[in-house]
C-alpha atoms as a PDB file:
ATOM      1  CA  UNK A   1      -1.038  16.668  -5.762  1.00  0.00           C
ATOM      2  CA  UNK A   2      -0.152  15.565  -2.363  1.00  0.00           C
ATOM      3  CA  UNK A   3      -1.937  12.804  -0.311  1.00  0.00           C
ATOM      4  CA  UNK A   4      -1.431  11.624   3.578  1.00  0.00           C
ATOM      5  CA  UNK A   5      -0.411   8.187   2.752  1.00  0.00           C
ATOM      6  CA  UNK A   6      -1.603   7.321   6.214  1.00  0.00           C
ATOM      7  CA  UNK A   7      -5.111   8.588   6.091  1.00  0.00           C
ATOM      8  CA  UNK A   8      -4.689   6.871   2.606  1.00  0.00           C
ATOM      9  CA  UNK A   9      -4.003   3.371   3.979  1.00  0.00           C
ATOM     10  CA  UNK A  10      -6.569   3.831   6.574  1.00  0.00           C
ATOM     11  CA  UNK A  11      -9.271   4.269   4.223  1.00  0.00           C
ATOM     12  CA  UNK A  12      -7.602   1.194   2.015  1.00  0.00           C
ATOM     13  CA  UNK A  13      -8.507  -0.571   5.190  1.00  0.00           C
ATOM     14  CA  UNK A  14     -11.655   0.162   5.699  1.00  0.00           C
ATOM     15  CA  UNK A  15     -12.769  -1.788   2.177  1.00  0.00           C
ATOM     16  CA  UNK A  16     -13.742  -4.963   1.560  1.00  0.00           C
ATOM     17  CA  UNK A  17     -11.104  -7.925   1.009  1.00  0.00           C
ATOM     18  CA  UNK A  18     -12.713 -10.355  -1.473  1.00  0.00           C
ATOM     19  CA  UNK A  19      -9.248 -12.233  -2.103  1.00  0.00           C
ATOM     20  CA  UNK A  20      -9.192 -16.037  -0.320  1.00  0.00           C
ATOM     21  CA  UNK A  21      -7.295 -16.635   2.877  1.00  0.00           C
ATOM     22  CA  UNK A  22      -4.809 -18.377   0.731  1.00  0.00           C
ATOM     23  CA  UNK A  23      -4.487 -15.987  -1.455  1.00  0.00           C
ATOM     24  CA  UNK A  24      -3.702 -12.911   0.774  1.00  0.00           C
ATOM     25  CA  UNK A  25       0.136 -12.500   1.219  1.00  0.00           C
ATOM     26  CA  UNK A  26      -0.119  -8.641   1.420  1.00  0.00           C
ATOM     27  CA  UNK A  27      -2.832  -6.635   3.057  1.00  0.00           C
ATOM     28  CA  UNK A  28      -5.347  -5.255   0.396  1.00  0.00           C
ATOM     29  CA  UNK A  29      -4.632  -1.800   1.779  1.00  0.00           C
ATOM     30  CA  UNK A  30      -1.197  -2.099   0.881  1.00  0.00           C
ATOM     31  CA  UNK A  31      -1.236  -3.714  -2.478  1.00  0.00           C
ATOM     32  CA  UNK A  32      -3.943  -0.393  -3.656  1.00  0.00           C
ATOM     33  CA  UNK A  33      -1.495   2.146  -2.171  1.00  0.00           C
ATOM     34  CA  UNK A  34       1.332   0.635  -4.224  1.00  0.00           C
ATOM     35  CA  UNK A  35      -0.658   0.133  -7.577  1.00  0.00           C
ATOM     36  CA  UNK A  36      -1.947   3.553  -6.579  1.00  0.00           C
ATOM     37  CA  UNK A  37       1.455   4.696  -6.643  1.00  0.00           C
ATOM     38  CA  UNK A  38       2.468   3.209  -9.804  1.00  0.00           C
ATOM     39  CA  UNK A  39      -0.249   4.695 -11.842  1.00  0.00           C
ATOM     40  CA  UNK A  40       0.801   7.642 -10.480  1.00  0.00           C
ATOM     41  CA  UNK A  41       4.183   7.176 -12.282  1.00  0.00           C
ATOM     42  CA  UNK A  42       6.602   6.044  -9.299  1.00  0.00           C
ATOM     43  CA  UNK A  43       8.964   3.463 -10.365  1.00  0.00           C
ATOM     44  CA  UNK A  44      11.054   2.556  -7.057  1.00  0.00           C
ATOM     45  CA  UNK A  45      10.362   1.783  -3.926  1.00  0.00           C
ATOM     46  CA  UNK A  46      12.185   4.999  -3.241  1.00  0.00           C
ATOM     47  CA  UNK A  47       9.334   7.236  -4.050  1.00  0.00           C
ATOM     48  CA  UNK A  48       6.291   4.627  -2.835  1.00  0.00           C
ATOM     49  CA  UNK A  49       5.026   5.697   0.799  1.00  0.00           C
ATOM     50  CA  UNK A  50       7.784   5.810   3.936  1.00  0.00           C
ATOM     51  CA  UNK A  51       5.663   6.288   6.860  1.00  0.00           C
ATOM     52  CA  UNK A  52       6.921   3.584   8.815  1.00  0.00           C
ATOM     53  CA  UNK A  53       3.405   2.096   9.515  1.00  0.00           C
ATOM     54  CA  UNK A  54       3.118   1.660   5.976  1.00  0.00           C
ATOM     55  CA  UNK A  55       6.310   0.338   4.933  1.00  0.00           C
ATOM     56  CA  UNK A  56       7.191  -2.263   7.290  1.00  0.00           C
ATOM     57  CA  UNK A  57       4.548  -4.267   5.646  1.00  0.00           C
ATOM     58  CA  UNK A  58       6.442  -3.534   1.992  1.00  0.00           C
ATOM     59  CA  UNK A  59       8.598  -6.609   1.090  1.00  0.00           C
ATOM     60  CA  UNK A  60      11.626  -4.446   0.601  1.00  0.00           C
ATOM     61  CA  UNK A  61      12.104  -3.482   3.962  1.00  0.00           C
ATOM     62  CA  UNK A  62      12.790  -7.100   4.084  1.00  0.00           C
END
């Protein structure tokens, strides 16, 4: 199965953040499309989403 990791991470968006300020160091969208990723079996950053929207916000882009 194939998803739009863009339409994806817009909908990630769109839900609600119940972390505290001080907690947030990566946007809630971002942290569900990676564990999303992961349960989906992808084990490097390699194979996690490269639409470059979505992965300048991923710490290994540095």
């Amino acid at each position: 199965m194939v998803f739009d990791a863009g339409r994806l991470y817009a909908h990630f968006q769109g839900l609600q953040d119940t972390r505290k300020p001080e907690e947030v160091q990566y946007p809630q969208a971002l942290v569900l499309l990676i564990v999303l990723a992961k349960i989906c079996g992808e084990d490097h950053p390699g194979g996690l989403p490269n639409e470059p929207s979505i992965a300048r916000r991923c710490w290994w882009n540095g």
